[in-house]
N, C-alpha and C. Protein backbone atom coordinates (compact mmCIF):
# COMPACT_ATOMS: atom_id res chain seq x y z
N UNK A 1 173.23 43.03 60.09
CA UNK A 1 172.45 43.64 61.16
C UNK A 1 171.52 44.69 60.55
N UNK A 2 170.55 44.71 60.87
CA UNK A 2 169.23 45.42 60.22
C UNK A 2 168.48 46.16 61.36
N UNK A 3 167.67 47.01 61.20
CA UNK A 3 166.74 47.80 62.37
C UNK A 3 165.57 47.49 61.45
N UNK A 4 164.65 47.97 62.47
CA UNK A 4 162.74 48.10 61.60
C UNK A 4 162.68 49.31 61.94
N UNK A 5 161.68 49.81 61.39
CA UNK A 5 160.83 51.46 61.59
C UNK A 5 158.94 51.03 61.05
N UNK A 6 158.55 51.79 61.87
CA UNK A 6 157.10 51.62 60.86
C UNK A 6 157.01 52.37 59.47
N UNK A 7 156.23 51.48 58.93
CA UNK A 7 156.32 51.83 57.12
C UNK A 7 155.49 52.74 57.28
N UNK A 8 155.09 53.71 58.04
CA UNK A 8 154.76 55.32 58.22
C UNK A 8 155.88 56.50 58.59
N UNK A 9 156.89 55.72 58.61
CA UNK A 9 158.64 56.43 58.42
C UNK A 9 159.40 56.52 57.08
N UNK A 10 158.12 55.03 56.54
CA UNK A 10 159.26 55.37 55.13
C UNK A 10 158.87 56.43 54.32
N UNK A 11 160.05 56.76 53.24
CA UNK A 11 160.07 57.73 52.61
C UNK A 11 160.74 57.12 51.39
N UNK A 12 160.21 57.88 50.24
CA UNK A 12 160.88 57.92 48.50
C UNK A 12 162.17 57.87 48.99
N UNK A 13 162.84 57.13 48.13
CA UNK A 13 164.91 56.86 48.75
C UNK A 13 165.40 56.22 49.76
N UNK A 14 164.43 55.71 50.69
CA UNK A 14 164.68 54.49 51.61
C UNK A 14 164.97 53.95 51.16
N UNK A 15 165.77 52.84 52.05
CA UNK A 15 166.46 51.72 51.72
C UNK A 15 165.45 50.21 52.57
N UNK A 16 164.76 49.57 51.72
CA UNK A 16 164.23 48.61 53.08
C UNK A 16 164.34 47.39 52.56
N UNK A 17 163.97 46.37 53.21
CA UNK A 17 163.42 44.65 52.65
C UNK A 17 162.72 44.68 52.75
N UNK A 18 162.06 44.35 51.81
CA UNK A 18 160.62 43.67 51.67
C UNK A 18 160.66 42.29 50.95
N UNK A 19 159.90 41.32 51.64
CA UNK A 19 160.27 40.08 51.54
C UNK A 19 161.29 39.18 50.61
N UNK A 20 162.40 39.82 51.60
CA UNK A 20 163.84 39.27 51.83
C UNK A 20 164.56 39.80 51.13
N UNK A 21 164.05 40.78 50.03
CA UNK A 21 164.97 41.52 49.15
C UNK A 21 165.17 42.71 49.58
N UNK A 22 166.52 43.46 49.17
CA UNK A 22 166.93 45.08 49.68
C UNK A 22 166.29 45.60 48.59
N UNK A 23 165.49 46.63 48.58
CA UNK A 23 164.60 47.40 47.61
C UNK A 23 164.51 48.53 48.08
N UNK A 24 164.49 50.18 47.25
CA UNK A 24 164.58 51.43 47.12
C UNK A 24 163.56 51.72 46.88
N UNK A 25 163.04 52.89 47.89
CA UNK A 25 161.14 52.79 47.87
C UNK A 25 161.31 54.33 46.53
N UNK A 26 160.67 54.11 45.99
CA UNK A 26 160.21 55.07 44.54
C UNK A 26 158.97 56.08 44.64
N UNK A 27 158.19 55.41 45.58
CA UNK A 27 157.01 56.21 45.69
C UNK A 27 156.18 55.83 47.25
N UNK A 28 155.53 56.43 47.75
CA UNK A 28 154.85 56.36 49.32
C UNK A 28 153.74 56.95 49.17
N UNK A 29 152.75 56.16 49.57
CA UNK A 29 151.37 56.61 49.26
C UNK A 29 150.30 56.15 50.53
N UNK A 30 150.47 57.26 51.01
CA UNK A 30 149.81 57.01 53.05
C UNK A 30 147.65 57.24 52.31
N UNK A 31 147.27 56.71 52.61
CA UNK A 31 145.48 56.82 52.63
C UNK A 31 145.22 56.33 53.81
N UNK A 32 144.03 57.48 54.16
CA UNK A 32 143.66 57.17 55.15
C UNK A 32 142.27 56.25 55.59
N UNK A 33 141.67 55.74 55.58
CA UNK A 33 140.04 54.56 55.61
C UNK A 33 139.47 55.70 56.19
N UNK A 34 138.01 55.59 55.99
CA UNK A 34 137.12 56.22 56.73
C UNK A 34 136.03 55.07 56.58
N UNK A 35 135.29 54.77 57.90
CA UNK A 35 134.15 53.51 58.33
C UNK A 35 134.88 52.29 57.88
N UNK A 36 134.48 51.24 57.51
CA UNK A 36 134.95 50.45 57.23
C UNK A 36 136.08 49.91 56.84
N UNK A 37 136.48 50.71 55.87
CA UNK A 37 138.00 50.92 55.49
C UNK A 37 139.21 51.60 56.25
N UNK A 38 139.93 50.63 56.70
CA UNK A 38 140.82 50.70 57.41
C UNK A 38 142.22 51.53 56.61
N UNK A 39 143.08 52.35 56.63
CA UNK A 39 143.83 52.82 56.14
C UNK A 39 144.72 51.75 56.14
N UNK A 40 145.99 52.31 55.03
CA UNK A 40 146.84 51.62 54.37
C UNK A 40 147.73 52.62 53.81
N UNK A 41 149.19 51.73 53.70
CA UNK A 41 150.22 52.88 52.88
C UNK A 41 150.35 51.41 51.77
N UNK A 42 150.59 52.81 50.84
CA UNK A 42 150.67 51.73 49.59
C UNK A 42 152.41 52.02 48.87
N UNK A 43 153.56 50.86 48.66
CA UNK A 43 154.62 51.54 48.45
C UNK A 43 155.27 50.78 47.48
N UNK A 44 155.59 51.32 46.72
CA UNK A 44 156.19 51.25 45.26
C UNK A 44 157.62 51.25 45.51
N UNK A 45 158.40 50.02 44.88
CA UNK A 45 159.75 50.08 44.82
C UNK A 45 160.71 49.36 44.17
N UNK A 46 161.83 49.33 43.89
CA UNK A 46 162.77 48.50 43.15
C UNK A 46 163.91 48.00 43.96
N UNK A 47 163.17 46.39 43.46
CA UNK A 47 164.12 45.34 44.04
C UNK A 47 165.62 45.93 43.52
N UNK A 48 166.32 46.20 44.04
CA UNK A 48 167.99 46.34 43.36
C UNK A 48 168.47 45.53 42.62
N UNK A 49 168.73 43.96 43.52
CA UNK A 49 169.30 43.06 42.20
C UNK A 49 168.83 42.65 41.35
N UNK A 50 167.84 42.58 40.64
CA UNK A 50 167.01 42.80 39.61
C UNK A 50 166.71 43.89 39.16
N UNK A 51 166.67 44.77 39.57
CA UNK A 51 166.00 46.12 38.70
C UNK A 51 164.38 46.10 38.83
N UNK A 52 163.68 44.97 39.05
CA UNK A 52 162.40 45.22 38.67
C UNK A 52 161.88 46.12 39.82
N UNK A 53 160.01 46.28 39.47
CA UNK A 53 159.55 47.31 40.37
C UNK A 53 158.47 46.42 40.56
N UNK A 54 157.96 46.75 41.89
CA UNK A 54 156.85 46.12 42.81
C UNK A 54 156.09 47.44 42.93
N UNK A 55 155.31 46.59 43.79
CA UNK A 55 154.32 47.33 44.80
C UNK A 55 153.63 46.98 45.83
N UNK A 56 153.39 47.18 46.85
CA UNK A 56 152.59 46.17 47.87
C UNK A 56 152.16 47.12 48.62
N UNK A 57 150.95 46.97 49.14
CA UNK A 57 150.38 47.31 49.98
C UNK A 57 150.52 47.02 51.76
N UNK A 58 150.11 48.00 53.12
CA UNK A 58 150.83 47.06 54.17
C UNK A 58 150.40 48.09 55.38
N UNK A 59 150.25 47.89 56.22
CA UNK A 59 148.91 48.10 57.41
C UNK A 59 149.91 49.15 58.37
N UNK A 60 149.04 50.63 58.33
CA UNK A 60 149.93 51.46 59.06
C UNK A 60 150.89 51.05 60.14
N UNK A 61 150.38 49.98 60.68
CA UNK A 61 151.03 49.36 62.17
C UNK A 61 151.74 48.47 61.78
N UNK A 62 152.39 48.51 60.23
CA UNK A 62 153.08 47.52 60.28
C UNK A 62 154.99 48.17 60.19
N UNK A 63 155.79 47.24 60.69
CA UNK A 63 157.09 47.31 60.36
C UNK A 63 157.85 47.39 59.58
N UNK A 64 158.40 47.47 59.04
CA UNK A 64 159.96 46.79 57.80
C UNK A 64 160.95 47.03 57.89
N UNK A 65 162.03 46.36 57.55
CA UNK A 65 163.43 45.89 57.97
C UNK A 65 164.04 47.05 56.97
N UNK A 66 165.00 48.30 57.98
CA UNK A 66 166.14 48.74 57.32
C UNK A 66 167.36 48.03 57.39
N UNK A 67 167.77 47.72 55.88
CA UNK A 67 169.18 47.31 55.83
C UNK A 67 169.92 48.21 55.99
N UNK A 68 171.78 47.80 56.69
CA UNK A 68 172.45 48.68 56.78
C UNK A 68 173.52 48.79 55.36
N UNK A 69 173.22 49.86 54.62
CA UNK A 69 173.56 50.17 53.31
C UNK A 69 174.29 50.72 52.99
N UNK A 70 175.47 50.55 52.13
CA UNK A 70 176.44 51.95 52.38
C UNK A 70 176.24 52.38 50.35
N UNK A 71 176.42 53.46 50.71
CA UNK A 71 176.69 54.11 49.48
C UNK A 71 177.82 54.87 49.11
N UNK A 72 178.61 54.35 47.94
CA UNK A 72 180.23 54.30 47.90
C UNK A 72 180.18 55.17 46.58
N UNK A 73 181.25 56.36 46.95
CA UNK A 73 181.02 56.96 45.09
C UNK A 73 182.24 56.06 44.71
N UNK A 74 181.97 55.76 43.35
CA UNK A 74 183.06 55.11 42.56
C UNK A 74 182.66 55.66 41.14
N UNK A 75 183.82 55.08 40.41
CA UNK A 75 184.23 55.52 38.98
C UNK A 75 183.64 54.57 37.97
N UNK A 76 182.79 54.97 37.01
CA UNK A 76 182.13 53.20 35.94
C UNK A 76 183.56 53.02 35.01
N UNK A 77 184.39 51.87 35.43
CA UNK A 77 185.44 51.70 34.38
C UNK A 77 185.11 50.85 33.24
N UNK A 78 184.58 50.08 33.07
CA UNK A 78 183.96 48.78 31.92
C UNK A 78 183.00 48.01 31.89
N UNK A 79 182.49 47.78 31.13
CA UNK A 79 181.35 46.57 30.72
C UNK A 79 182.39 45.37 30.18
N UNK A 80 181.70 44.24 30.74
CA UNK A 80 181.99 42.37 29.90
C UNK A 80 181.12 41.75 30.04
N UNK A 81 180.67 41.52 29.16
CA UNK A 81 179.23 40.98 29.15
C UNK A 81 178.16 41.71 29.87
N UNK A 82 177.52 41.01 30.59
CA UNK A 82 176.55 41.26 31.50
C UNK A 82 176.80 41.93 32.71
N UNK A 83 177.84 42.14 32.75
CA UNK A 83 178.53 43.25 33.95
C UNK A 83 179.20 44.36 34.08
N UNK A 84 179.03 45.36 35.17
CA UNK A 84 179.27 46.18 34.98
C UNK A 84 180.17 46.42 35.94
N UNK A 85 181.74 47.13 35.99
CA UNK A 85 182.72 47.29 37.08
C UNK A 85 182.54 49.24 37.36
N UNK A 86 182.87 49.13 38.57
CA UNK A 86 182.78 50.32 39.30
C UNK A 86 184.29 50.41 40.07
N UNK A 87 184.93 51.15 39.83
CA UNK A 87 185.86 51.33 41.15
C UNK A 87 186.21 52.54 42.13
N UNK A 88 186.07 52.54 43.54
CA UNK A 88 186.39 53.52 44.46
C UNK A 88 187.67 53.79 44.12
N UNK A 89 187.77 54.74 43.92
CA UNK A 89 189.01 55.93 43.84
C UNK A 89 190.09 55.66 44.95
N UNK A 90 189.36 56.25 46.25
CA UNK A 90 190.00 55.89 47.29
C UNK A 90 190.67 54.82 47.51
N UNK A 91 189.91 53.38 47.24
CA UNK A 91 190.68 52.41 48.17
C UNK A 91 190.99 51.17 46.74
N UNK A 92 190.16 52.08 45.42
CA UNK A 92 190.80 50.82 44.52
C UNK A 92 189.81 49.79 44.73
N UNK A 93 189.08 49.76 45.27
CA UNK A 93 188.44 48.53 45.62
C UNK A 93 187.33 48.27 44.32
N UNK A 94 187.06 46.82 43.68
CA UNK A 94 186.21 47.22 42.34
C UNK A 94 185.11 46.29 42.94
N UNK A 95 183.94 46.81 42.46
CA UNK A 95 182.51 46.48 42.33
C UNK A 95 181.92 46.03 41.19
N UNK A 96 181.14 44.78 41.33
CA UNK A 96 180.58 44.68 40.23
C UNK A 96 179.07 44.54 40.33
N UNK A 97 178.33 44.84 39.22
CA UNK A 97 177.24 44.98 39.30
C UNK A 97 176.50 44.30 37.73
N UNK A 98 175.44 43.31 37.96
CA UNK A 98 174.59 42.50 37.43
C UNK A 98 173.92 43.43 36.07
N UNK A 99 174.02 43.38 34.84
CA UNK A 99 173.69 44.74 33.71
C UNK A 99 171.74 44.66 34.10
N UNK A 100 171.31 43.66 34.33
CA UNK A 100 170.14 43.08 34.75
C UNK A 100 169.62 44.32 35.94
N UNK A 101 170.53 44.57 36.86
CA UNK A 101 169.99 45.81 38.13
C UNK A 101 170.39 46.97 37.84
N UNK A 102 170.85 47.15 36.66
CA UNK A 102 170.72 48.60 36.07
C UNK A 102 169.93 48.62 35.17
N UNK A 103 168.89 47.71 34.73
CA UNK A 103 167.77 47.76 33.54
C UNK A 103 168.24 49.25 32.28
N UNK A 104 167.86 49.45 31.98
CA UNK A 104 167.63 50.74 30.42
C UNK A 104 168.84 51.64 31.33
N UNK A 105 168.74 51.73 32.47
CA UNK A 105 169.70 52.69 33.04
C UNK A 105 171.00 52.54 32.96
N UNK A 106 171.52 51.03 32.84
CA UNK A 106 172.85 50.71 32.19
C UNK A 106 173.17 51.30 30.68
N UNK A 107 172.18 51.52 29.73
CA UNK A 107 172.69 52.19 28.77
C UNK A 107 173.28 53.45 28.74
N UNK A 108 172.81 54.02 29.42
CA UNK A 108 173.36 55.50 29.71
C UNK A 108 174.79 55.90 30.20
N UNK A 109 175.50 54.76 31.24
CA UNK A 109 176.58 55.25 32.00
C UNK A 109 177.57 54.66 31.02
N UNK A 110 178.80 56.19 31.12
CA UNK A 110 179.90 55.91 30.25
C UNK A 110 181.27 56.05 30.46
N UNK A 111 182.10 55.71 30.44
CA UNK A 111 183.29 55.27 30.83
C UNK A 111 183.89 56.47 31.63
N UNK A 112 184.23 56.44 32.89
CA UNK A 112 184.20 57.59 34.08
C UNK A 112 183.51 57.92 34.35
N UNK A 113 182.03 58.07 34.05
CA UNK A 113 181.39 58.67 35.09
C UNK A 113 181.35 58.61 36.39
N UNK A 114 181.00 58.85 37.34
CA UNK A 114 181.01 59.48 38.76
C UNK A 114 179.30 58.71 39.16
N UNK A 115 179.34 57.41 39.82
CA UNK A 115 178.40 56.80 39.95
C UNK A 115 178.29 56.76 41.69
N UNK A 116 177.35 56.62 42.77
CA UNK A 116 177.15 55.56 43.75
C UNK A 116 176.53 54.76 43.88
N UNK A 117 177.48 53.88 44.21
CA UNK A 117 177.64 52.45 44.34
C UNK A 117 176.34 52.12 45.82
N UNK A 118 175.75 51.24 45.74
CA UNK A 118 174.71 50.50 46.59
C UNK A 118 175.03 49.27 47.15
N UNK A 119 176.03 48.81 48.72
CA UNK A 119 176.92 47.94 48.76
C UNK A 119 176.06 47.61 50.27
N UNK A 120 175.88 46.04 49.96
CA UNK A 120 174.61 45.33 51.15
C UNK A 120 176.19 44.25 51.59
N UNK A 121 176.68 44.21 52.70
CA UNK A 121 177.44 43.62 53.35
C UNK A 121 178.65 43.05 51.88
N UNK A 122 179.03 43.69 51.75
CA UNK A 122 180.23 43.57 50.84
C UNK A 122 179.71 43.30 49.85
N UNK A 123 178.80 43.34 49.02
CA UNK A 123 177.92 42.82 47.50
C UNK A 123 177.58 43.93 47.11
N UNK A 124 177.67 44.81 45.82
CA UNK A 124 177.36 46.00 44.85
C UNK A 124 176.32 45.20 44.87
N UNK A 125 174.87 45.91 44.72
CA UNK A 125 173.58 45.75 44.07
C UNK A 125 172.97 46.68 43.24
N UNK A 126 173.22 47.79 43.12
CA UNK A 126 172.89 48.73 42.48
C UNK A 126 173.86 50.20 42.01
N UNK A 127 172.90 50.57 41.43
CA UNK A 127 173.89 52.12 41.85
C UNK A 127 172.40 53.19 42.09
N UNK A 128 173.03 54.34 42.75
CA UNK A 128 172.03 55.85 42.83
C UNK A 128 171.17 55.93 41.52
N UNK A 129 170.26 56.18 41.26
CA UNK A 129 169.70 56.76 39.98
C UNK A 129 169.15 58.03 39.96
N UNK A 130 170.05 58.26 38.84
CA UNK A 130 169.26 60.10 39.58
C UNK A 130 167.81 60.04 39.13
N UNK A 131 166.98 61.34 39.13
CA UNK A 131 165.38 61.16 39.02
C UNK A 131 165.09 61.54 37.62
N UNK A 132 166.51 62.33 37.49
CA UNK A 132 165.89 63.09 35.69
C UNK A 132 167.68 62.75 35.17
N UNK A 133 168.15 62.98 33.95
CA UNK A 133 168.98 62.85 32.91
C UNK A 133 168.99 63.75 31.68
N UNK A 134 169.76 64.48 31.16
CA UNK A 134 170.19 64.94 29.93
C UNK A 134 170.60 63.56 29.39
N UNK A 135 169.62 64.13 27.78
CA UNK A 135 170.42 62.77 26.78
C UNK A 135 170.06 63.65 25.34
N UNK A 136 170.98 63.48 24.44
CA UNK A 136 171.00 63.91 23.16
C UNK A 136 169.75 62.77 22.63
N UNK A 137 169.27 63.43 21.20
CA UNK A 137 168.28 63.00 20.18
C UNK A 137 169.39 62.83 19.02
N UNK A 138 169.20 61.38 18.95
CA UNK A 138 169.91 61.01 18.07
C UNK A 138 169.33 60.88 16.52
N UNK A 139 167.80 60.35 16.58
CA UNK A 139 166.88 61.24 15.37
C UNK A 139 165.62 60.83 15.94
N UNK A 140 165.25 61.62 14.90
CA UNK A 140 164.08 62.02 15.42
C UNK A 140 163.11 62.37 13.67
N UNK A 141 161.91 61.97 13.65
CA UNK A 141 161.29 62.49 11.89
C UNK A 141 160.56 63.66 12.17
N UNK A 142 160.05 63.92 11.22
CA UNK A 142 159.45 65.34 11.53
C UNK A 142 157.74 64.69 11.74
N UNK A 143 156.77 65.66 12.13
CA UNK A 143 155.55 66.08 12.22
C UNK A 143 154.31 65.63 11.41
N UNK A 144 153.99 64.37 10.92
CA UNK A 144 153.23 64.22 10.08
C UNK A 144 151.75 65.27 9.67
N UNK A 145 151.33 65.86 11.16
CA UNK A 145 149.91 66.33 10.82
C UNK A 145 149.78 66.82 12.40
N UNK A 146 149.24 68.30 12.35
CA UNK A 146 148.46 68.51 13.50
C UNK A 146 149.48 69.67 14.15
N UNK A 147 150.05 70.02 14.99
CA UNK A 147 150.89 71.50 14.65
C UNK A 147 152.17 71.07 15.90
N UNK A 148 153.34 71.04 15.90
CA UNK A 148 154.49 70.71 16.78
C UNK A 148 154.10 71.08 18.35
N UNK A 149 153.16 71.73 18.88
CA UNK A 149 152.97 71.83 20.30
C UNK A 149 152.48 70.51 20.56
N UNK A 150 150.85 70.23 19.91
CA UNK A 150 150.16 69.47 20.65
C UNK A 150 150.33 67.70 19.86
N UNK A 151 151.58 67.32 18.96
CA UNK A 151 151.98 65.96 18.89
C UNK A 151 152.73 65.75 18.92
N UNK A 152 152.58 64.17 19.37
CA UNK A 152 154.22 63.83 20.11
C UNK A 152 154.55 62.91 19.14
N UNK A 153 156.16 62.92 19.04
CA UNK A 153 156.53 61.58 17.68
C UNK A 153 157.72 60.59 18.54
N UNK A 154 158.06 59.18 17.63
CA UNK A 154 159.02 59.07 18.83
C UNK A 154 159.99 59.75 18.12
N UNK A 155 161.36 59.50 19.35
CA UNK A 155 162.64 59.62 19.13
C UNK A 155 163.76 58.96 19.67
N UNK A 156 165.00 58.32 18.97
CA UNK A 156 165.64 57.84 19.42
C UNK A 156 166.79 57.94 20.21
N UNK A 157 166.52 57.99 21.49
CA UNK A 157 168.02 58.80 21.90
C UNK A 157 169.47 58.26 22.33
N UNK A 158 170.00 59.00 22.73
CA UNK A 158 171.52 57.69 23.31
C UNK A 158 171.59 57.00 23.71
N UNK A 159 171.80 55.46 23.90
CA UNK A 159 171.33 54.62 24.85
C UNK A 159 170.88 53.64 23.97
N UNK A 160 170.32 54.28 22.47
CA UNK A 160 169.59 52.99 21.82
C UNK A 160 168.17 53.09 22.63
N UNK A 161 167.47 53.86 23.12
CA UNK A 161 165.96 54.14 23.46
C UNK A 161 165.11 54.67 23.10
N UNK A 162 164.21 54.06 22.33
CA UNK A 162 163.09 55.36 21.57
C UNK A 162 162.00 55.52 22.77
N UNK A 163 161.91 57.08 22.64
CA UNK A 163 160.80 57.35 23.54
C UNK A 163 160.20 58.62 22.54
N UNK A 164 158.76 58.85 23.46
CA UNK A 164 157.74 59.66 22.90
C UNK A 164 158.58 61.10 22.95
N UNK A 165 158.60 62.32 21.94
CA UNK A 165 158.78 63.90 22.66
C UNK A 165 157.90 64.42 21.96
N UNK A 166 157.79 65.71 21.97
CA UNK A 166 156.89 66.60 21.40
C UNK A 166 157.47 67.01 19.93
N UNK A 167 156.61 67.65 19.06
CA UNK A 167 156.99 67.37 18.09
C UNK A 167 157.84 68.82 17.64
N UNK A 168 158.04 70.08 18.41
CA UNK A 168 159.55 70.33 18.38
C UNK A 168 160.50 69.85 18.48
N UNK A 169 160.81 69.10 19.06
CA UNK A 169 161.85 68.50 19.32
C UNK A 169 162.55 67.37 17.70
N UNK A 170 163.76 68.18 17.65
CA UNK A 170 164.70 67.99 16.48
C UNK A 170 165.88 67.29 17.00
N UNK A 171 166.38 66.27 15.83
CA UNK A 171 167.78 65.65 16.01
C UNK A 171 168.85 66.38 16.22
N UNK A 172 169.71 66.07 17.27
CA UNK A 172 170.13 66.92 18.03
C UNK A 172 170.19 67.81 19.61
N UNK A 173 168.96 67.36 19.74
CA UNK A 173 168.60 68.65 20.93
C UNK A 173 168.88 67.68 21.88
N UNK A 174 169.23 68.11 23.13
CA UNK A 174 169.09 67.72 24.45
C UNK A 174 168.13 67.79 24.60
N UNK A 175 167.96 66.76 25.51
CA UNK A 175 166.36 66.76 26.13
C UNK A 175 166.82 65.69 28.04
N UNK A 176 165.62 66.32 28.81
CA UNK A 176 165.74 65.69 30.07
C UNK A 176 164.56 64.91 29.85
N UNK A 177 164.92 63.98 30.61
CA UNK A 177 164.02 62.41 30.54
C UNK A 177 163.98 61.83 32.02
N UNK A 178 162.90 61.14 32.34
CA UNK A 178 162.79 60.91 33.92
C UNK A 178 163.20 59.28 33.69
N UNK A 179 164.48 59.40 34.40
CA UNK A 179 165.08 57.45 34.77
C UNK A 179 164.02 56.49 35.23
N UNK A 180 163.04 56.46 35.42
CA UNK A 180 161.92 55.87 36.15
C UNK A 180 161.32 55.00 35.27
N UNK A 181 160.67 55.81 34.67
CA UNK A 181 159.26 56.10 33.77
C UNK A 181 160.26 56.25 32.44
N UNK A 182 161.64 56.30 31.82
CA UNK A 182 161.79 56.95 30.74
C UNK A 182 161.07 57.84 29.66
N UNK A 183 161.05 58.35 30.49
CA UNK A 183 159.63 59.65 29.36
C UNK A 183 159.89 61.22 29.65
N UNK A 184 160.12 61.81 27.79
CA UNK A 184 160.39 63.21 27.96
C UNK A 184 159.90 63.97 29.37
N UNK A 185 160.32 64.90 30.09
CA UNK A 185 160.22 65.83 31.08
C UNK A 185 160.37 67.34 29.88
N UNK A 186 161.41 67.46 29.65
CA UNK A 186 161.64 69.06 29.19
C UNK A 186 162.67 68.57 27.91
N UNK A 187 163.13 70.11 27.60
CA UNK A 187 163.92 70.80 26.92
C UNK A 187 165.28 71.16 27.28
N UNK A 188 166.56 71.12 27.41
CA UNK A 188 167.55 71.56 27.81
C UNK A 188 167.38 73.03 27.24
């Protein structure tokens, strides 16, 4: 059982379908037309059971289907293969989830963590992602040329992910990184 709202209700962290898939809107982008041009919201999001990200465009007056979604905290107990188990505390009950709909974000979660679970009529599809992450620099080289504020080098961090940081940044350091986009934010 599902409701609609106009896609001038949705918001970043909705839960909606868009053609036929349950997808988590990421971004909302209302413009308005002036003469000719008719306004439009433009909305960015990730299919769950896949992980991937869209975008589509779609006519202020138009609708979309809220699924009814529950979000379950559970515990990450193991990886086998390509899957990932979750279990509620409470009722014991275990979840599994596709390593495919946690994309790069499956590298990160580690045995207990404190996850929620994304459960579409008895089926795990996802989990919560937070927006930012602490992750150690596992290495990192130094500075070839040009002065540590204004270049960036990569670095490799936990997870097995090289991404860009600035060129303070030393093996070792914490650093926050945006789950999205995987790309330095700050400094711990």
């Amino acid at each position: 059982m599902s409701d609609t709202k106009n896609v001038m209700d949705v918001h970043k962290g909705d839960f909606v379908k868009i053609d036929g898939e349950i997808c988590r809107v990421i971004e909302v982008d209302k413009k308005s037309g002036g003469g000719q041009f008719g306004s439009i919201v433009h909305i960015k999001y990730e299919v769950l059971s896949t992980g991937a990200h869209h975008d589509k465009r779609f006519n202020p007056a138009d609708k979309v289907e809220v699924p009814e979604v529950q979000v379950v905290k559970c515990v990450f107990s193991y990886k086998d293969q390509d899957t990932f188990y979750f279990m509620d505390e409470n009722t014991y009950e275990q979840y599994e989830i596709n390593a495919r709909a946690l994309g790069k974000f499956g590298n990160f979660i580690k045995e207990n963590d404190e996850v929620e679970v994304i459960v579409y009529e008895g089926n795990a599809l996802s989990i919560v992602k937070p927006d930012k992450i602490k992750v150690k620099v596992e290495q990192t080289g130094d500075v070839s040329s040009g002065t540590d504020k204004s270049v960036w080098k990569p670095a490799l961090i936990e997870g097995g992910i090289e991404i860009m940081v600035p060129g303070f940044i030393k093996t070792g350091d914490t650093i926050i990184i945006d789950t999205e986009k995987f790309e330095y934010i700050g400094r711990e």
